[in-house]
Protein backbone atom coordinates (compact mmCIF):
# COMPACT_ATOMS: atom_id res chain seq x y z
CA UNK A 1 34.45 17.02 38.06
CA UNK A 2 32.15 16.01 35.21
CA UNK A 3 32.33 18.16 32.08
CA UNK A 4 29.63 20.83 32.15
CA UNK A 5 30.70 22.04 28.14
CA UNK A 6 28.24 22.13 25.42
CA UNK A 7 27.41 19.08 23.58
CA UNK A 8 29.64 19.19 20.31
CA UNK A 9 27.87 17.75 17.36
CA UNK A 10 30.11 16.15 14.50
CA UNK A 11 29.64 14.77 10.83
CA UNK A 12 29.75 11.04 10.83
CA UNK A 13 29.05 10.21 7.30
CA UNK A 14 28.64 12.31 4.16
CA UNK A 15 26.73 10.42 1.77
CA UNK A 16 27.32 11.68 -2.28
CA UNK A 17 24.04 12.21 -4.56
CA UNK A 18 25.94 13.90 -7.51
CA UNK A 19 24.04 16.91 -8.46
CA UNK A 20 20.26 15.40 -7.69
CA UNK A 21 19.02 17.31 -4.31
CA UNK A 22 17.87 15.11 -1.48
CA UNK A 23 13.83 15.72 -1.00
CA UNK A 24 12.79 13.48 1.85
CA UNK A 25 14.66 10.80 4.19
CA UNK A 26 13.40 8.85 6.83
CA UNK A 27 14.41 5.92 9.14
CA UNK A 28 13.52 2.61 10.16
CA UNK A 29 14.12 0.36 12.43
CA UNK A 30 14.06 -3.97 11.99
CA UNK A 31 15.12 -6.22 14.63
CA UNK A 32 18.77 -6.74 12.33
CA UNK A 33 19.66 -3.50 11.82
CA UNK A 34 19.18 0.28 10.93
CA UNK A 35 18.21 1.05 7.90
CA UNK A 36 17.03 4.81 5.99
CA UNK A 37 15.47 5.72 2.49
CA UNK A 38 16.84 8.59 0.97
CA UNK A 39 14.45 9.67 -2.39
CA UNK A 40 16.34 12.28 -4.84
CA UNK A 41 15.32 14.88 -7.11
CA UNK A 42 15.80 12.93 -9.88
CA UNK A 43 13.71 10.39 -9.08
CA UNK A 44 16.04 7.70 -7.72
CA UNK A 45 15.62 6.01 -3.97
CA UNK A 46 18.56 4.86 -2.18
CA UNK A 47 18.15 2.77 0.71
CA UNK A 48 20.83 2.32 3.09
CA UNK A 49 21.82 0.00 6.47
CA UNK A 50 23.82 0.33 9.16
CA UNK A 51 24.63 -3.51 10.95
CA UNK A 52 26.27 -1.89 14.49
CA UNK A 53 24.14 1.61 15.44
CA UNK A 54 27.53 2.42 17.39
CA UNK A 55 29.65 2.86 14.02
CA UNK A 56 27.58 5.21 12.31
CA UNK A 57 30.79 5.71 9.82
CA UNK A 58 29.62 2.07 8.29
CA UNK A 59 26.50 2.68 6.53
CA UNK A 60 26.27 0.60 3.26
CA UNK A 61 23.85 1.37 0.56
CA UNK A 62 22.02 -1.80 0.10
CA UNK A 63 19.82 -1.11 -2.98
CA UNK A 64 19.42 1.84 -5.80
CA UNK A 65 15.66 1.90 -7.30
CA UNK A 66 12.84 3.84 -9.09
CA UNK A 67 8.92 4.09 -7.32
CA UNK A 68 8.01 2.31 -10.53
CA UNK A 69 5.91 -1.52 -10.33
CA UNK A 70 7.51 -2.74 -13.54
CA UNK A 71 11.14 -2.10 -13.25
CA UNK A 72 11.30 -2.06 -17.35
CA UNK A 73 9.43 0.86 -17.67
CA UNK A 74 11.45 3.56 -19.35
CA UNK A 75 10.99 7.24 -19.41
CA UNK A 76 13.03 10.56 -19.73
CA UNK A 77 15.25 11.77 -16.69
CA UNK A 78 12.44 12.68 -14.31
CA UNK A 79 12.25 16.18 -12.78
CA UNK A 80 11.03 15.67 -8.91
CA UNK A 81 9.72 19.15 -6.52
CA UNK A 82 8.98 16.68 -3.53
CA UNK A 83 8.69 13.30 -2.18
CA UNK A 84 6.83 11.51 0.95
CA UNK A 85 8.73 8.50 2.56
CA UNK A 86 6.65 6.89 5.22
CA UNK A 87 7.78 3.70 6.98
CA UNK A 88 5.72 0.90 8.42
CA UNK A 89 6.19 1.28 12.08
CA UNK A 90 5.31 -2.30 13.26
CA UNK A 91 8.88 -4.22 13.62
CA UNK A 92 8.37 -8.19 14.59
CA UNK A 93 10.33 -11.45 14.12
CA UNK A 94 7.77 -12.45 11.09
CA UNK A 95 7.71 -8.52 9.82
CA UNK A 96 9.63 -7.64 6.86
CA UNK A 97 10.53 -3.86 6.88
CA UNK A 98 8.40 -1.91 4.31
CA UNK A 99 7.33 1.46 3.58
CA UNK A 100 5.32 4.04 1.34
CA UNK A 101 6.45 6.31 -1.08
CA UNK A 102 5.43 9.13 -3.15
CA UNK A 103 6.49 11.38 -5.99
CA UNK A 104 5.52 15.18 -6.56
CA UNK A 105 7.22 14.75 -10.07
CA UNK A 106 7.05 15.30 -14.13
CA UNK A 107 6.83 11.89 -14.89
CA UNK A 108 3.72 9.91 -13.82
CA UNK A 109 5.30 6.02 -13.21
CA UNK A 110 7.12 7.71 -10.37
CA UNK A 111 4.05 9.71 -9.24
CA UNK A 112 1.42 7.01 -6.89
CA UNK A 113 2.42 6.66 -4.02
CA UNK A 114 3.83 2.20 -3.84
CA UNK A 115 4.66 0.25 -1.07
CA UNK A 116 7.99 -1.59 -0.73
CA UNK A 117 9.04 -4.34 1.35
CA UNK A 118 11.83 -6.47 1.75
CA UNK A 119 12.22 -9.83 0.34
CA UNK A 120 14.29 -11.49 3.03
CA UNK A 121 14.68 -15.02 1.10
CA UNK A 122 15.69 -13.61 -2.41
CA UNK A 123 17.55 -9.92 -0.31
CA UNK A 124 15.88 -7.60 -2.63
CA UNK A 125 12.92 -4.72 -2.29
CA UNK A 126 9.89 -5.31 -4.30
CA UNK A 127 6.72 -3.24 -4.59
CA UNK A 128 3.89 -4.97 -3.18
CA UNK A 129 1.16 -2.51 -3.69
CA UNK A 130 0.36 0.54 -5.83
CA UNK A 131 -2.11 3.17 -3.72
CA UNK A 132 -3.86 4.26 -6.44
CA UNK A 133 -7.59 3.76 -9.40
CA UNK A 134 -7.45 3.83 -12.77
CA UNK A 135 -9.27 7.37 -12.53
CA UNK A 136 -6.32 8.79 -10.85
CA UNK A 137 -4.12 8.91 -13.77
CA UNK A 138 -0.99 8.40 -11.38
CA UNK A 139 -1.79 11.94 -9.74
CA UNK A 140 1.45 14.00 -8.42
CA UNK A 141 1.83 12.82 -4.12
CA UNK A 142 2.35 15.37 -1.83
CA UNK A 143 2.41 12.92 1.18
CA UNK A 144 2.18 9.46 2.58
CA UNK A 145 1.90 8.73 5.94
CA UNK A 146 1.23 4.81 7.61
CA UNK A 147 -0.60 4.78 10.59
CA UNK A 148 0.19 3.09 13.77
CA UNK A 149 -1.40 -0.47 14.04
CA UNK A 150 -2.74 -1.89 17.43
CA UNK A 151 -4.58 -5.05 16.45
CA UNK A 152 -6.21 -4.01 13.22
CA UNK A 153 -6.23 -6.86 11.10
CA UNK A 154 -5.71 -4.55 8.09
CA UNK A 155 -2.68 -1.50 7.69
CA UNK A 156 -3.98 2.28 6.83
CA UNK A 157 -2.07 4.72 4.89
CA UNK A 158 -3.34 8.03 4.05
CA UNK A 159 -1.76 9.17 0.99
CA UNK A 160 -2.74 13.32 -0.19
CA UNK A 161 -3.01 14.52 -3.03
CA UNK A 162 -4.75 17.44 -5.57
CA UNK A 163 -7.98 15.48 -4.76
CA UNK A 164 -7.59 15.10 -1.27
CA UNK A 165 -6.58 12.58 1.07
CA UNK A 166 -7.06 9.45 0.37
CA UNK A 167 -7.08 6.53 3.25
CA UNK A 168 -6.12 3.53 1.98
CA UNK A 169 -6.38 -0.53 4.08
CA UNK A 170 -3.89 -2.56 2.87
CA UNK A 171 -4.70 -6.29 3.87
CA UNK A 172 -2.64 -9.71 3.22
CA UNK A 173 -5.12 -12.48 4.03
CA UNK A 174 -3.19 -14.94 2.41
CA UNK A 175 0.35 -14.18 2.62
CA UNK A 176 0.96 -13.30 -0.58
CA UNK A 177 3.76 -11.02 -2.16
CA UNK A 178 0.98 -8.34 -3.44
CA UNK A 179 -1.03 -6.63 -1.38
CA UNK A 180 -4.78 -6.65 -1.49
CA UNK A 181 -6.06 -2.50 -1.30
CA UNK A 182 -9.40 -0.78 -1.19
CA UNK A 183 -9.64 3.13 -0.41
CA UNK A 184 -11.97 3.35 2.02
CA UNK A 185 -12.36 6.97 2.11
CA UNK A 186 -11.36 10.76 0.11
CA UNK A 187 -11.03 13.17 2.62
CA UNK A 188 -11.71 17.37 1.33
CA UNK A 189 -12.08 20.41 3.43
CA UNK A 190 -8.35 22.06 2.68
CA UNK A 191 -7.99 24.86 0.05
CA UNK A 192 -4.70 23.83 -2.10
CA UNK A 193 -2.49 21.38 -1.49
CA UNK A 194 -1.83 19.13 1.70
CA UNK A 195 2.09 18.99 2.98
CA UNK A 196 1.69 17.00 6.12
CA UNK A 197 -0.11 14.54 7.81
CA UNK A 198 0.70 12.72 11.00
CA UNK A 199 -1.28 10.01 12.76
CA UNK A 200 -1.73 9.99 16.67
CA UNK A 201 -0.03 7.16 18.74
CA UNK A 202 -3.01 4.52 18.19
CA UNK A 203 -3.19 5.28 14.33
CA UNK A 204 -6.94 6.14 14.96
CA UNK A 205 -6.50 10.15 14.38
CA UNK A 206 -5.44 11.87 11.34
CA UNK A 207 -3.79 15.42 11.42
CA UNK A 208 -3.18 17.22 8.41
CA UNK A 209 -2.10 20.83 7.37
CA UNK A 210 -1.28 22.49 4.37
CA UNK A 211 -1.29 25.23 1.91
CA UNK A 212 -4.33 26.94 3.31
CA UNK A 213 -2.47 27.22 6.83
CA UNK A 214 -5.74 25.18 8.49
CA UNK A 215 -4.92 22.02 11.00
CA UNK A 216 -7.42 19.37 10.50
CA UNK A 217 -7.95 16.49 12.57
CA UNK A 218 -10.14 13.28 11.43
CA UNK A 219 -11.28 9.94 12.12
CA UNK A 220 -13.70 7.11 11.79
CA UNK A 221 -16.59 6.26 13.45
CA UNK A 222 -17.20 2.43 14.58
CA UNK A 223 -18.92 2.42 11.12
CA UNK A 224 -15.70 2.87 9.14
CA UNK A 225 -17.01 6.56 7.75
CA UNK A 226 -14.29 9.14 8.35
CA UNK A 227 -15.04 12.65 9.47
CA UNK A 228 -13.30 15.48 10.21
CA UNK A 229 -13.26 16.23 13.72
CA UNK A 230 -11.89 19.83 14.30
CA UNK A 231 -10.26 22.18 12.68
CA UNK A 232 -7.84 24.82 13.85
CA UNK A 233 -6.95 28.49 12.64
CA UNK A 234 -3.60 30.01 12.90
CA UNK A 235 -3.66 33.05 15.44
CA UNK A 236 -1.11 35.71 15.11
């Protein structure tokens, strides 16, 4: 007779932050192995991998940063409310893994939301791109989110923050390490501050939600011009 218990859930791995608070983590997936970002309250981002999915005792943190370009840059011990991890989610034999990340902080370095990605021949992250103008003084990120790709020549990330939400192509023409950026768009219609954003399974559709309890839904016409599409009231 086949065991018709309850399924019995069980700690695998404790992973120690010291006293820093753990704001966002996320996972993703490469054709080698598992791997998860982990951003802290203090600023730091810990990325970790796990080789077998089966031992899930065996992660191994493979590299401690800052969401900083210039890894020089110094600045006090950085006081974080939130962060926004968002990972690429196109895997492929000639895909490094990358993703998006953004600070809700005290300090501004940490602030713009920066994409990473992994340097397979030197086995190190880098930051490839900064989403962010001049003009945006390195505003405070309340979320990232990278949208699904099928066949766009280009990558979209929608990135929100006091001034709205910003979508963002990111393009590599010429395989280089930096990424070539152009917002495209500044999407407003919420009152206060935008927590979440998700993107439907084509990347095409936007849906966002925050502070002023409103869902929003947007997208682009064959034009490029983004719109917002409906919008939906909480009903008690």
């Amino acid at each position: 007779m086949e065991d018709t218990g309850p399924l019995q859930w069980k700690m695998c791995k404790l992973f120690e932050s010291n006293s820093s608070q753990v704001l966002d983590v996320q996972f993703g997936v490469s054709l080698r192995c598992l791997k998860m970002v982990a951003a802290y309250s203090d600023g730091h981002v810990k990325i970790y991998e796990l080789m077998d999915p089966m031992k899930l005792n065996h992660w191994q943190l493979q590299a401690e940063l800052q969401n900083v370009i210039y890894s020089v840059s110094t600045f006090a011990k950085a006081s974080c409310i939130s962060a926004s991890i968002s990972w690429n989610p196109q895997t492929g034999e000639s895909q490094n893994p990358s993703f998006a990340l953004g600070f809700n902080s005290d300090t501004p370095q940490l602030n713009s939301a920066k994409v990473w990605e992994f340097d397979q021949d030197h086995q190190r992250w880098l930051p490839v791109a900064e989403l962010t103008l001049p003009e945006d003084n390195q505003d405070q990120v309340y979320s990232v989110n990278w949208a699904p790709n099928i066949g766009r020549p280009y990558e979209i990330i929608a990135v929100a923050t006091h001034k709205g939400i910003a979508i963002w192509q990111l393009r590599n023409p010429n395989h280089e390490r930096r990424l070539s950026i152009e917002k495209v768009a500044l999407l407003s219609g919420h009152e206060g501050a935008v927590w979440e954003m998700e993107w439907d399974m084509s990347g095409m559709t936007l849906a966002t939600t925050g502070s002023d309890g409103l869902l929003r839904l947007w997208q682009s016409n064959l034009n490029g011009v983004w719109h917002e599409q409906a919008a939906f009231e909480p009903t008690f």
